[in-house]
N, C-alpha and C. Protein backbone atom coordinates (compact mmCIF):
# COMPACT_ATOMS: atom_id res chain seq x y z
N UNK A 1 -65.28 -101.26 96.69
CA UNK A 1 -64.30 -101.38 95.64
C UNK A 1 -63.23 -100.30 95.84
N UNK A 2 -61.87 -100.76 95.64
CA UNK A 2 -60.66 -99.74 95.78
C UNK A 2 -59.82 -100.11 94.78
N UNK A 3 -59.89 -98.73 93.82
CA UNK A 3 -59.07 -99.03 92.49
C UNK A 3 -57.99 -97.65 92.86
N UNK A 4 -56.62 -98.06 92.81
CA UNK A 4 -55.65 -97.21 93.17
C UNK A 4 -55.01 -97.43 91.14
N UNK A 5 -54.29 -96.43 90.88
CA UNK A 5 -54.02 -96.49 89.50
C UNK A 5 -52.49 -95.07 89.45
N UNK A 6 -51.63 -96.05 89.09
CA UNK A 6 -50.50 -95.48 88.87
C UNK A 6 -50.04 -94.66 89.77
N UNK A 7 -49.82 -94.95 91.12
CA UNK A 7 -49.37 -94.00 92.41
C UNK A 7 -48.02 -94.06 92.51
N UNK A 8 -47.42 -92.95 93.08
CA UNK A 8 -46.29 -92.55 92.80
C UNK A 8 -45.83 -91.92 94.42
N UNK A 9 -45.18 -92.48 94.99
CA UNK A 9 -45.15 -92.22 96.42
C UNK A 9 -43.53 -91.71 96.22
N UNK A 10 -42.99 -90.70 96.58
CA UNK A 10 -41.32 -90.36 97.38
C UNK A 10 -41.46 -90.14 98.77
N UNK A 11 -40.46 -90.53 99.23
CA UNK A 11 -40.16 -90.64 100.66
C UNK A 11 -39.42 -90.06 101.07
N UNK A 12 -38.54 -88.64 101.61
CA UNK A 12 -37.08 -88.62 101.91
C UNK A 12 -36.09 -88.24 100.43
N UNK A 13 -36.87 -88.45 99.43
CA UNK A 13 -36.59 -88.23 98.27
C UNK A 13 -36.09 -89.41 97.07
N UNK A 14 -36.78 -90.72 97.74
CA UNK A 14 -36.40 -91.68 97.55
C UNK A 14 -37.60 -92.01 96.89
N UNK A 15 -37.87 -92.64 95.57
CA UNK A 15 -39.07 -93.03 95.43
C UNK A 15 -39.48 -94.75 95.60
N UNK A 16 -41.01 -94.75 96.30
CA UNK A 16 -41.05 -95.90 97.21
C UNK A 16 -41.99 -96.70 96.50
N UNK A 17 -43.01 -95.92 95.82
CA UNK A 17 -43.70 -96.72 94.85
C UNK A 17 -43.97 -95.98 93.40
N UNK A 18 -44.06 -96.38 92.45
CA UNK A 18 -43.75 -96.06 90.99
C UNK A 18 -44.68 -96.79 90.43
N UNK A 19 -45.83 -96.00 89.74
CA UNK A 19 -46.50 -96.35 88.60
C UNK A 19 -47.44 -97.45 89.47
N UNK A 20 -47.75 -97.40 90.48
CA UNK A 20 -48.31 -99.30 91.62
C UNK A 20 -49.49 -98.59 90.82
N UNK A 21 -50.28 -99.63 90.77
CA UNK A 21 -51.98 -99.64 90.23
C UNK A 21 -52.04 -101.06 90.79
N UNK A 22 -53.73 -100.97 91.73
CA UNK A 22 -53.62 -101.81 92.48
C UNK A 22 -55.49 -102.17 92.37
N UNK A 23 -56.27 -102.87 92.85
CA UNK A 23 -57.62 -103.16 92.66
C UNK A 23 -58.11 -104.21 93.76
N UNK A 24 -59.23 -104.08 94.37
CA UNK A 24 -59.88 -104.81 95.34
C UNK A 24 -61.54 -104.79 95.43
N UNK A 25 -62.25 -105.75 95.58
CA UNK A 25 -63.38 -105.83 96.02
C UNK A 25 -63.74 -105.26 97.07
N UNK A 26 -65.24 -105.57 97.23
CA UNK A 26 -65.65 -104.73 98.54
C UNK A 26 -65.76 -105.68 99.68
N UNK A 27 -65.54 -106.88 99.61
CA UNK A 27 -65.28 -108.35 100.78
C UNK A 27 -64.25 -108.93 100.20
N UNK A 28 -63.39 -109.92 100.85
CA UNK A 28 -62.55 -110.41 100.60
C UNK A 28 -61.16 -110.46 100.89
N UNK A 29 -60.27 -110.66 100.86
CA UNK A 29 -58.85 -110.42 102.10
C UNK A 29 -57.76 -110.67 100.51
N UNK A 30 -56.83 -109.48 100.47
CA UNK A 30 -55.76 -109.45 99.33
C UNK A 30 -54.34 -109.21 100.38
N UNK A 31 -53.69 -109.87 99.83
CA UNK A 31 -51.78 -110.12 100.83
C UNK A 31 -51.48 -109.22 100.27
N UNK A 32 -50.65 -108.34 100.79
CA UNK A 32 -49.17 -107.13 99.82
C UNK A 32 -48.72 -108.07 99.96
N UNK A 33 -47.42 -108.48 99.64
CA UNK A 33 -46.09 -109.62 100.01
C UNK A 33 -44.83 -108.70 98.75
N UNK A 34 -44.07 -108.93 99.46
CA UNK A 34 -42.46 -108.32 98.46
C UNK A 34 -41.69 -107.98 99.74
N UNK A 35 -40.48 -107.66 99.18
CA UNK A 35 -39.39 -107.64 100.01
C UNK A 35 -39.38 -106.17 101.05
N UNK A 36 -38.37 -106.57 102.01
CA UNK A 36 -38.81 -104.95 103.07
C UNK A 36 -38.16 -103.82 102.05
N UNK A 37 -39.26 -103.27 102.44
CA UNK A 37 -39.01 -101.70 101.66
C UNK A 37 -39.04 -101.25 100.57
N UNK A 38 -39.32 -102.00 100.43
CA UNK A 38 -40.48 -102.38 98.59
C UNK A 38 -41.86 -101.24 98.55
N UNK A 39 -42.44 -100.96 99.75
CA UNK A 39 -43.56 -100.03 99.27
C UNK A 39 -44.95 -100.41 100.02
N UNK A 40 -44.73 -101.64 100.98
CA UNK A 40 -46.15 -102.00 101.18
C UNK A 40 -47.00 -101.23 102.41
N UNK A 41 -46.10 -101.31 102.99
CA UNK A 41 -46.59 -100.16 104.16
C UNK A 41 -47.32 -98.98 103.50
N UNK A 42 -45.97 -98.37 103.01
CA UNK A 42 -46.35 -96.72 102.50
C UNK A 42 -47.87 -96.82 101.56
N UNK A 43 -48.09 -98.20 101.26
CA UNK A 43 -49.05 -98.36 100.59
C UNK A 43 -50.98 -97.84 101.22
N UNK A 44 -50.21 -99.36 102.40
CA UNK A 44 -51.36 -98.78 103.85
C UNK A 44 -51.56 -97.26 103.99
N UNK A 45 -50.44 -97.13 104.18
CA UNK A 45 -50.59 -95.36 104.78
C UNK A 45 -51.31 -94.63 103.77
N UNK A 46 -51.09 -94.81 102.32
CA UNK A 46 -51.30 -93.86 101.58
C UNK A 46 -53.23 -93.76 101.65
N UNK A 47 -53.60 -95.47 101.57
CA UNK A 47 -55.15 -95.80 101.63
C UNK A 47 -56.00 -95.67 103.04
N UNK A 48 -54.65 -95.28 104.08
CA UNK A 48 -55.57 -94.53 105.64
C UNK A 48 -55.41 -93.21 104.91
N UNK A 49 -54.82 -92.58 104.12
CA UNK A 49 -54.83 -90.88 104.38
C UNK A 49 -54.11 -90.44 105.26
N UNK A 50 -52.57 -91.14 105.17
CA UNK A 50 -51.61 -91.00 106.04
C UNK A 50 -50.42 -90.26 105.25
N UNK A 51 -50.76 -90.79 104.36
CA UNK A 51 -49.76 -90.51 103.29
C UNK A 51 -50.47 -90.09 101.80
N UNK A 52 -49.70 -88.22 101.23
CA UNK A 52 -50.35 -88.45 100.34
C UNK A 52 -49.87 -88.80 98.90
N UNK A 53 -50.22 -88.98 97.71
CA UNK A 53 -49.13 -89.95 97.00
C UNK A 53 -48.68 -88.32 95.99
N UNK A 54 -47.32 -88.97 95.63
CA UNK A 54 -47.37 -87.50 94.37
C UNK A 54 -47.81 -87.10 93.35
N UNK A 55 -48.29 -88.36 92.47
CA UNK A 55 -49.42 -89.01 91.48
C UNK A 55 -49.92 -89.70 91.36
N UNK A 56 -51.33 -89.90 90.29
CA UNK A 56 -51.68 -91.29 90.53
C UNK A 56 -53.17 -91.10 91.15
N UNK A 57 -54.41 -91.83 90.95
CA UNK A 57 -55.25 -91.50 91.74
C UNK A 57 -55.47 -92.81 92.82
N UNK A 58 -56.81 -92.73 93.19
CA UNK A 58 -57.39 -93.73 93.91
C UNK A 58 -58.89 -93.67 94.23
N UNK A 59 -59.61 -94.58 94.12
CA UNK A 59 -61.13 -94.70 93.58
C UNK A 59 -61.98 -95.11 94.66
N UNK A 60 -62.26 -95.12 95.18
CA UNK A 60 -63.02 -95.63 96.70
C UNK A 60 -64.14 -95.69 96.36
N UNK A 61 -64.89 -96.78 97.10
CA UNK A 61 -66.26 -97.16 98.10
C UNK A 61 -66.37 -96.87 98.87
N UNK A 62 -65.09 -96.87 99.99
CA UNK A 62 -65.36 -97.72 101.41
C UNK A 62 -65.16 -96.38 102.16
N UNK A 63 -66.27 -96.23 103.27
CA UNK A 63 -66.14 -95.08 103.86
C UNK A 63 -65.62 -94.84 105.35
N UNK A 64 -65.62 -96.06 105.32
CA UNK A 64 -64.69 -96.57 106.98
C UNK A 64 -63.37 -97.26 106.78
N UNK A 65 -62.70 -96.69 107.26
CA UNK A 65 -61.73 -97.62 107.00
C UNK A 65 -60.51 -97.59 108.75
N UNK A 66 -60.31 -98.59 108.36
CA UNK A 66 -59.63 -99.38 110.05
C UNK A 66 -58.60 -99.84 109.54
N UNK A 67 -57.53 -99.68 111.15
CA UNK A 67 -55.97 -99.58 110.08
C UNK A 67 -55.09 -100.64 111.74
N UNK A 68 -54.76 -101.38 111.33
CA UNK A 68 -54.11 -101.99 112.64
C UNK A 68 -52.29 -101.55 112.03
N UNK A 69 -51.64 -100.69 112.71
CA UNK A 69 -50.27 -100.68 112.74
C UNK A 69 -49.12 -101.85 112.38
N UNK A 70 -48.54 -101.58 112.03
CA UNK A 70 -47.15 -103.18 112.05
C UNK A 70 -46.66 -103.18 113.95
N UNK A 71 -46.31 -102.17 114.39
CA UNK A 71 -46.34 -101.79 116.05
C UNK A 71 -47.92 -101.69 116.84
N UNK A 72 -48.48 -102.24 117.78
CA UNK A 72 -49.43 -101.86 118.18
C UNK A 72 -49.97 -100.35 118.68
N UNK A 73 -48.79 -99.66 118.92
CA UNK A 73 -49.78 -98.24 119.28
C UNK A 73 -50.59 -97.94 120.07
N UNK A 74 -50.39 -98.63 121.68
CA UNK A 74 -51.24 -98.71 122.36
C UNK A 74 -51.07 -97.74 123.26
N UNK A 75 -51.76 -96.88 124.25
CA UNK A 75 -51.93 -95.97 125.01
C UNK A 75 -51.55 -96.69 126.52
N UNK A 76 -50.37 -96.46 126.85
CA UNK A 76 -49.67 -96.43 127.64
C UNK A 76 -50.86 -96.83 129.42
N UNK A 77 -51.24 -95.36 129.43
CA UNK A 77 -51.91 -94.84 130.65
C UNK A 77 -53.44 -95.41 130.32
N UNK A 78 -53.81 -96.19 129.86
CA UNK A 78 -54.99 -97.13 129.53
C UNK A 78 -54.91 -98.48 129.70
N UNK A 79 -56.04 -99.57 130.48
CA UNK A 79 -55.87 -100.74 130.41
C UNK A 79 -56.66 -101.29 128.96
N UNK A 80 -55.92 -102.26 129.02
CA UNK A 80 -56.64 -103.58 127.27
C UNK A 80 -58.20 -102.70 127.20
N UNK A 81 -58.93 -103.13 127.89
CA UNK A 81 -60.06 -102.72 127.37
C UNK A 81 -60.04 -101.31 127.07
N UNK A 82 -59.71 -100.60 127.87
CA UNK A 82 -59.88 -99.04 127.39
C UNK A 82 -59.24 -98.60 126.28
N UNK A 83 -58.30 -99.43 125.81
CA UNK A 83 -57.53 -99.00 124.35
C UNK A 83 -58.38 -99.28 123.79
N UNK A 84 -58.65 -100.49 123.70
CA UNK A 84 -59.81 -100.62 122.83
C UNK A 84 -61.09 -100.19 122.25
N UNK A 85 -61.82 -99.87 124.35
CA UNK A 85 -63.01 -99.10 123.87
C UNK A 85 -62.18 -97.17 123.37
N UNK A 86 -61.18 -96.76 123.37
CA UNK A 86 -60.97 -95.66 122.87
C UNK A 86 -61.41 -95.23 121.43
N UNK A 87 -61.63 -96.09 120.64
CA UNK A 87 -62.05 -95.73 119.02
C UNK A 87 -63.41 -95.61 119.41
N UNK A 88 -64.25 -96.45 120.05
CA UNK A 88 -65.88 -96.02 120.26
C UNK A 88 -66.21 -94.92 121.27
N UNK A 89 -67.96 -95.22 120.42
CA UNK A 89 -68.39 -94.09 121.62
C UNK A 89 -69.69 -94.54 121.45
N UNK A 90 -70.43 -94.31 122.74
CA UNK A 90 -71.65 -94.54 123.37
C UNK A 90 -71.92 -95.77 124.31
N UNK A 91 -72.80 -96.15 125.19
CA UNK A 91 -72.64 -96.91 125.90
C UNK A 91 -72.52 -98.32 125.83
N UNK A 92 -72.23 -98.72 124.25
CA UNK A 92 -71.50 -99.97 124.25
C UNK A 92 -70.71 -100.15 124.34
N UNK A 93 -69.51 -99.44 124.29
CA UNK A 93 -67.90 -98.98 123.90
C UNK A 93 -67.45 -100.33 124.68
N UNK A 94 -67.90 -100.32 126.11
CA UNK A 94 -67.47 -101.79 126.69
C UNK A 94 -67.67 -103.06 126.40
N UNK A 95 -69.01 -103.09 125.81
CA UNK A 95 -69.02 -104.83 125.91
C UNK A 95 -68.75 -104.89 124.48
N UNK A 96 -68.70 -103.91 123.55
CA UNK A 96 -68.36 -104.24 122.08
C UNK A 96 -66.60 -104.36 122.35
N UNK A 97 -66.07 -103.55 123.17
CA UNK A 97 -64.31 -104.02 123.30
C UNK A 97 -64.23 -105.14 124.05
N UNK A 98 -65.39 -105.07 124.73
CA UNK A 98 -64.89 -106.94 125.53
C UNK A 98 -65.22 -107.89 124.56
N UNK A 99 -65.84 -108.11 123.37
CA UNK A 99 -66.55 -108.72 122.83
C UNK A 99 -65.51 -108.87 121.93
N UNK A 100 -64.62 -108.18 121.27
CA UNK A 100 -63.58 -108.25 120.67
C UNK A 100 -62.58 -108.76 121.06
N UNK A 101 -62.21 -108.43 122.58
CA UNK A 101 -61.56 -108.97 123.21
C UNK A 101 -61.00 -110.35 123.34
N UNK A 102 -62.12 -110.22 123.71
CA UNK A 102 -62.49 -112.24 123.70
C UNK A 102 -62.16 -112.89 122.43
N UNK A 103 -62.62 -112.04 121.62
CA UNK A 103 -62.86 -113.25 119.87
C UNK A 103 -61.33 -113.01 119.80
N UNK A 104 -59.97 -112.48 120.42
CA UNK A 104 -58.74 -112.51 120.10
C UNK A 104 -57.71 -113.16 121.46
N UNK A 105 -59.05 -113.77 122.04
CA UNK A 105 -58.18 -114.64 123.43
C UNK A 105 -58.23 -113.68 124.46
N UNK A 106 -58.15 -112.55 124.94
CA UNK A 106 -57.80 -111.57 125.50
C UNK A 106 -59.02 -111.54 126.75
N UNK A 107 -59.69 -112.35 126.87
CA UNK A 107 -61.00 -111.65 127.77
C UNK A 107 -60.43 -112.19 129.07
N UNK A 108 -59.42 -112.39 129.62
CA UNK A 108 -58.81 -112.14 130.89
C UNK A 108 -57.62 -111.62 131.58
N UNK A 109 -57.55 -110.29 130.41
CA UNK A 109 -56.87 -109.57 130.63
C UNK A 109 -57.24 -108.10 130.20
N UNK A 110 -58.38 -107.41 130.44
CA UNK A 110 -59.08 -106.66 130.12
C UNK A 110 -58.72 -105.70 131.02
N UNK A 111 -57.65 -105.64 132.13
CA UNK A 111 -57.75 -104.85 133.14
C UNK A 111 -56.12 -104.67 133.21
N UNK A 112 -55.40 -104.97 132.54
CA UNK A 112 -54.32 -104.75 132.31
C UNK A 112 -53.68 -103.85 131.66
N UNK A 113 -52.51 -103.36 131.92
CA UNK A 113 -51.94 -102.05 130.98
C UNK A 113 -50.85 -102.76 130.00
N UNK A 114 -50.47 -102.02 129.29
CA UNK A 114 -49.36 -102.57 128.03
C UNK A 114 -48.64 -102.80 128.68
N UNK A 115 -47.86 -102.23 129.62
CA UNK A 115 -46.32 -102.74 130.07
C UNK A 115 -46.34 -104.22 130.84
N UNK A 116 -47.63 -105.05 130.93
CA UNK A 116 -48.11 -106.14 131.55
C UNK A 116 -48.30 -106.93 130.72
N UNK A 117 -47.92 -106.55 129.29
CA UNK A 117 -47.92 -107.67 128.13
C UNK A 117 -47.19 -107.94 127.39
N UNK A 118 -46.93 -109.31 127.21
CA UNK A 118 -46.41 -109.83 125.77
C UNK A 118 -46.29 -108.70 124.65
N UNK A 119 -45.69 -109.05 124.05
CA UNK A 119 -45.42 -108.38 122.20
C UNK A 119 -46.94 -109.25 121.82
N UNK A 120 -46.87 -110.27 122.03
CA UNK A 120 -48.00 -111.07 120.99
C UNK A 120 -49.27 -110.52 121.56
N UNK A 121 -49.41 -110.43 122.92
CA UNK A 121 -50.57 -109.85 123.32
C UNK A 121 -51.24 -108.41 123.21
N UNK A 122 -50.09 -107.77 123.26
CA UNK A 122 -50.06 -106.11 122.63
C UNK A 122 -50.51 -106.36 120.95
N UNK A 123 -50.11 -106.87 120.59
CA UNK A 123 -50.60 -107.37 118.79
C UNK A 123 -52.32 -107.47 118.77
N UNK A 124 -52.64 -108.28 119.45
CA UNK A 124 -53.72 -108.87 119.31
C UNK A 124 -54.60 -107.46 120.11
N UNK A 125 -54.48 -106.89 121.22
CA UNK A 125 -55.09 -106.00 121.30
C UNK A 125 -55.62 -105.08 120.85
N UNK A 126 -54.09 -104.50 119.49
CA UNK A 126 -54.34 -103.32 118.58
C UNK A 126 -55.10 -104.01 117.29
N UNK A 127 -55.34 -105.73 116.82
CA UNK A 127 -56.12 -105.90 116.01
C UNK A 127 -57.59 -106.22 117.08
N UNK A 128 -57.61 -106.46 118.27
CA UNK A 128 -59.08 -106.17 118.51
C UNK A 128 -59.56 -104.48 118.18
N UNK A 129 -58.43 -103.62 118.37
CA UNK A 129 -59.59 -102.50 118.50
C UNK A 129 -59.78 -101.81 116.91
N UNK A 130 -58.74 -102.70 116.29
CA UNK A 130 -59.19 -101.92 114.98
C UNK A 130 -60.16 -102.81 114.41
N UNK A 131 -60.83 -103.97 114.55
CA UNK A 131 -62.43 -104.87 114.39
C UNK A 131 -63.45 -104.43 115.10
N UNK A 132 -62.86 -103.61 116.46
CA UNK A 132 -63.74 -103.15 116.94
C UNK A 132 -64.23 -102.00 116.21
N UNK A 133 -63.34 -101.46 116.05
CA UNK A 133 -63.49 -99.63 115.25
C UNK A 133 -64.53 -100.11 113.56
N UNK A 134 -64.54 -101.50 113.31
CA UNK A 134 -65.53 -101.80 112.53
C UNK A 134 -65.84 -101.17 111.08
N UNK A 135 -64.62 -100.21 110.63
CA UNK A 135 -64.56 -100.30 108.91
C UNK A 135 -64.71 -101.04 107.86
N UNK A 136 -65.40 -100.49 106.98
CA UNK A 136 -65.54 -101.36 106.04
C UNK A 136 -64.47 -101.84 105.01
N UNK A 137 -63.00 -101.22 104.97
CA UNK A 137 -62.07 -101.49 104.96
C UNK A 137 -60.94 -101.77 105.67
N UNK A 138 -60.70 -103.11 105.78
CA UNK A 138 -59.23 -103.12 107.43
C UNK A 138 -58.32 -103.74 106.39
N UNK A 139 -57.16 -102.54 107.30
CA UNK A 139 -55.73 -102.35 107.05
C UNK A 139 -55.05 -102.82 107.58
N UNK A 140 -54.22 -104.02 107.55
CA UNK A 140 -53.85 -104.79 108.56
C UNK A 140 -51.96 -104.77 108.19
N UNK A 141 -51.03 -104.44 108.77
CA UNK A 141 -50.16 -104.23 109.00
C UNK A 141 -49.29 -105.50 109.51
N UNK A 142 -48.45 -106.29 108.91
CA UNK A 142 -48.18 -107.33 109.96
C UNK A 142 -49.28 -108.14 111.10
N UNK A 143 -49.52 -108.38 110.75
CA UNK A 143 -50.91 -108.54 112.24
C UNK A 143 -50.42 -109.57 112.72
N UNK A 144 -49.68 -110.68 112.66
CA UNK A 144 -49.29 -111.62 113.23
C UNK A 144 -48.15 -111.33 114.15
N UNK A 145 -47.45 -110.60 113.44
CA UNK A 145 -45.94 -110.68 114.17
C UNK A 145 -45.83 -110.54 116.21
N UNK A 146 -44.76 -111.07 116.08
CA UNK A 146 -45.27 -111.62 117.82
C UNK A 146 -46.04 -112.63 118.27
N UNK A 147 -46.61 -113.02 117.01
CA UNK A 147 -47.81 -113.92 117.84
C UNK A 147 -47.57 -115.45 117.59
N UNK A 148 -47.45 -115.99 119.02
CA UNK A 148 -46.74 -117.83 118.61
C UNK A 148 -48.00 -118.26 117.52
N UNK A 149 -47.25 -119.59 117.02
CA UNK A 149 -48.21 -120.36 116.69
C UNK A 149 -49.90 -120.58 117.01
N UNK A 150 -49.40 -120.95 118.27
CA UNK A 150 -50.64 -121.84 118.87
C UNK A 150 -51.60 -120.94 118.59
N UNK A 151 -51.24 -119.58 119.00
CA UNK A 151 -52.07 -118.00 118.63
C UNK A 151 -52.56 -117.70 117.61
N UNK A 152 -52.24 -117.71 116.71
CA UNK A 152 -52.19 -117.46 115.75
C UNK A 152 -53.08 -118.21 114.84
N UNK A 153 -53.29 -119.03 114.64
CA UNK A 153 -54.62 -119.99 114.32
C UNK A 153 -56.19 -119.45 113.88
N UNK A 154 -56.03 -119.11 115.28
CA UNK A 154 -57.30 -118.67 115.48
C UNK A 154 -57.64 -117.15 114.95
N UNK A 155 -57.03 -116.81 115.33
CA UNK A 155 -56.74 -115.17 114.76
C UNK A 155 -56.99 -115.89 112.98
N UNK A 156 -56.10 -116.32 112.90
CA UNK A 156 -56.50 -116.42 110.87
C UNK A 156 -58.14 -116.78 110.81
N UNK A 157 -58.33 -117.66 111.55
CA UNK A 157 -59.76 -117.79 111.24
C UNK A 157 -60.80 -116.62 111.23
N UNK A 158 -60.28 -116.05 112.71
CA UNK A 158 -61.31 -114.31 113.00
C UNK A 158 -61.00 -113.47 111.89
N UNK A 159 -59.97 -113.56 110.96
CA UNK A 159 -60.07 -112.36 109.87
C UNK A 159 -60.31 -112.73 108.65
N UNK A 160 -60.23 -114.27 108.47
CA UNK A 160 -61.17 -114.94 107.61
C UNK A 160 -62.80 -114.85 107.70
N UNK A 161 -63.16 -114.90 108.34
CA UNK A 161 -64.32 -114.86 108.59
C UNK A 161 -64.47 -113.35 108.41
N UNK A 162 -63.70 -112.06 109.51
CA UNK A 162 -64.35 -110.96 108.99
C UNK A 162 -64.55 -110.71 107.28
N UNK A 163 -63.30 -111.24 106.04
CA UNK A 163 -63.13 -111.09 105.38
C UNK A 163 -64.32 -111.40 104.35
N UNK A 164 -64.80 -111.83 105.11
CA UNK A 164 -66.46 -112.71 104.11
C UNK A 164 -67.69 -111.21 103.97
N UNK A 165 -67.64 -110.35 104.87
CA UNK A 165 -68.38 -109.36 105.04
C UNK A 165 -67.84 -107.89 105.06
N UNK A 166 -66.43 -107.83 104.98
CA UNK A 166 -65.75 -106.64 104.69
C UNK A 166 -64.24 -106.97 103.66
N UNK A 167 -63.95 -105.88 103.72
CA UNK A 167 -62.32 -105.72 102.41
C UNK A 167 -61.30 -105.79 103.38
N UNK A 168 -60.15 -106.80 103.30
CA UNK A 168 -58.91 -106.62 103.97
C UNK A 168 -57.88 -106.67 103.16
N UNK A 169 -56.97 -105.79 103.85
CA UNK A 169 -55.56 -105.86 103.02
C UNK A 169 -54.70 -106.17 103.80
N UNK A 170 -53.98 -106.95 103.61
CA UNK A 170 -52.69 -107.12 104.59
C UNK A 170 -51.54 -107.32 104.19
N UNK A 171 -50.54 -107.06 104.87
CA UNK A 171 -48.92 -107.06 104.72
C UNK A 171 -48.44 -107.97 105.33
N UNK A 172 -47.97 -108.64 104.78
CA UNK A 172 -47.08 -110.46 105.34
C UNK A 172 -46.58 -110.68 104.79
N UNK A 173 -45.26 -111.25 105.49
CA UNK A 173 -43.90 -112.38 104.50
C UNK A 173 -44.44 -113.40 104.24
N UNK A 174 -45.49 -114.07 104.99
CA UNK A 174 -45.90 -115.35 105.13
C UNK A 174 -46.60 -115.72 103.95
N UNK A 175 -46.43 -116.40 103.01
CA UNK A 175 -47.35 -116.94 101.88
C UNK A 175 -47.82 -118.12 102.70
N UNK A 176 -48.09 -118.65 103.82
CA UNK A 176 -49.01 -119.68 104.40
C UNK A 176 -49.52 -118.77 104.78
N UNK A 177 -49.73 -117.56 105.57
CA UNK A 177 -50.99 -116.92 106.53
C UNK A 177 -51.60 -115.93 105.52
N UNK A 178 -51.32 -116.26 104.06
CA UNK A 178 -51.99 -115.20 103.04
C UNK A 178 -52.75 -117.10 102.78
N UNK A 179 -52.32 -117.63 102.26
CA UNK A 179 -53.10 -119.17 101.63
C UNK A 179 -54.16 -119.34 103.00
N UNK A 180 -53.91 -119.39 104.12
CA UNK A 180 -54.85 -119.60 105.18
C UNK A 180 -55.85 -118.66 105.25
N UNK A 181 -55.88 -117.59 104.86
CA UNK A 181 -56.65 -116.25 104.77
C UNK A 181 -57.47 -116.66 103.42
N UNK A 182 -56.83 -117.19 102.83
CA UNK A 182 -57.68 -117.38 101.27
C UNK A 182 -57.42 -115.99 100.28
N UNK A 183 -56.12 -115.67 100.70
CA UNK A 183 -56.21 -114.18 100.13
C UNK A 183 -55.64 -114.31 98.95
N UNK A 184 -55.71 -113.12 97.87
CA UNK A 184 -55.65 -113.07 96.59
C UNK A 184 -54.04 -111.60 96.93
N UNK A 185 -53.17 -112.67 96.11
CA UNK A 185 -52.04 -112.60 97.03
C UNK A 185 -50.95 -111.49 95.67
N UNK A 186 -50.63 -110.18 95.94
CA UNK A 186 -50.04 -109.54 94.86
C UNK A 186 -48.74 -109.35 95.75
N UNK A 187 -47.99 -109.50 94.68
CA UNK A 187 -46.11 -109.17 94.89
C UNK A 187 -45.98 -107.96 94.52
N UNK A 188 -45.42 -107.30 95.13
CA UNK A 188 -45.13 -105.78 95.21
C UNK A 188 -43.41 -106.22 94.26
């Protein structure tokens, strides 16, 4: 459960969110949706501990929490898999990032570096490794963007499904890939 209550975020000296009080289960997938620069990001950030708010509290369960970027953020001097296995440790790190891999299309290109990929494929990498990284809260940032159609499908299904056994939040224009998610959908 994540009960955020009257947060008060400035930015630059700009204030970005005002009075937001916000609430979530401990499974289940909830959309931000509102216009750019409305607050939804800074929102993410504030619930990684990226950002801290100026008032306002916030109530937690969840003691993991996994954050996929709106940019992927991938490590340059690393191939697909090794970004991936970079959040783990111990001697599964590999077949749990190949294993992710795969469930996002990716398992034949595991040996590749970022500058050898797509935008859509760089996407999908930085949401394998944050499923991999396996929080009980995922932060999902744009997660589609870049990613064609045909792609994209399937991916809704993989975070539907994670959504049945963990908390997601995500940020999308899309009111179809929040309805396909089954998500419980708040306007910022």
């Amino acid at each position: 459960m994540l009960k955020a209550n009257n947060l008060c975020v400035t930015l630059g000296g700009k204030p970005v969110l005002e009075n937001f009080s916000f609430f979530c289960e401990d499974v289940g997938c909830t959309a931000l949706m509102g216009a750019s620069g409305i607050g939804k990001t800074t929102f993410l950030r504030v619930l990684a501990g990226l950002i801290r708010p100026d008032s306002g509290e916030i109530e937690s369960t969840f003691t993991r929490v996994s954050v996929k970027f709106q940019e992927p953020r991938l490590f340059d001097w690393l191939t697909v898999k090794q970004n991936v296995a970079a959040v783990l440790s111990g001697e599964e790190a590999d077949s749990i990032a190949e294993k992710w891999l795969s469930a996002v299309g990716l398992e034949k290109h595991l040996h590749k570096y970022p500058h050898e990929l797509s935008g859509g494929m760089a996407q999908r990498v930085a949401l394998a490794r944050a499923l991999a990284y396996g929080g009980d809260l995922l932060l999902l940032d744009e997660p589609f963007s870049a990613v064609d159609e045909a792609t994209k499908a399937p991916l809704l299904e993989l975070i539907r499904a994670y959504a049945q056994s963990h908390a997601v939040i995500l940020v999308t224009h899309s009111k179809e890939e929040a309805e396909l998610l089954g998500a419980k959908i708040v306007q910022l």
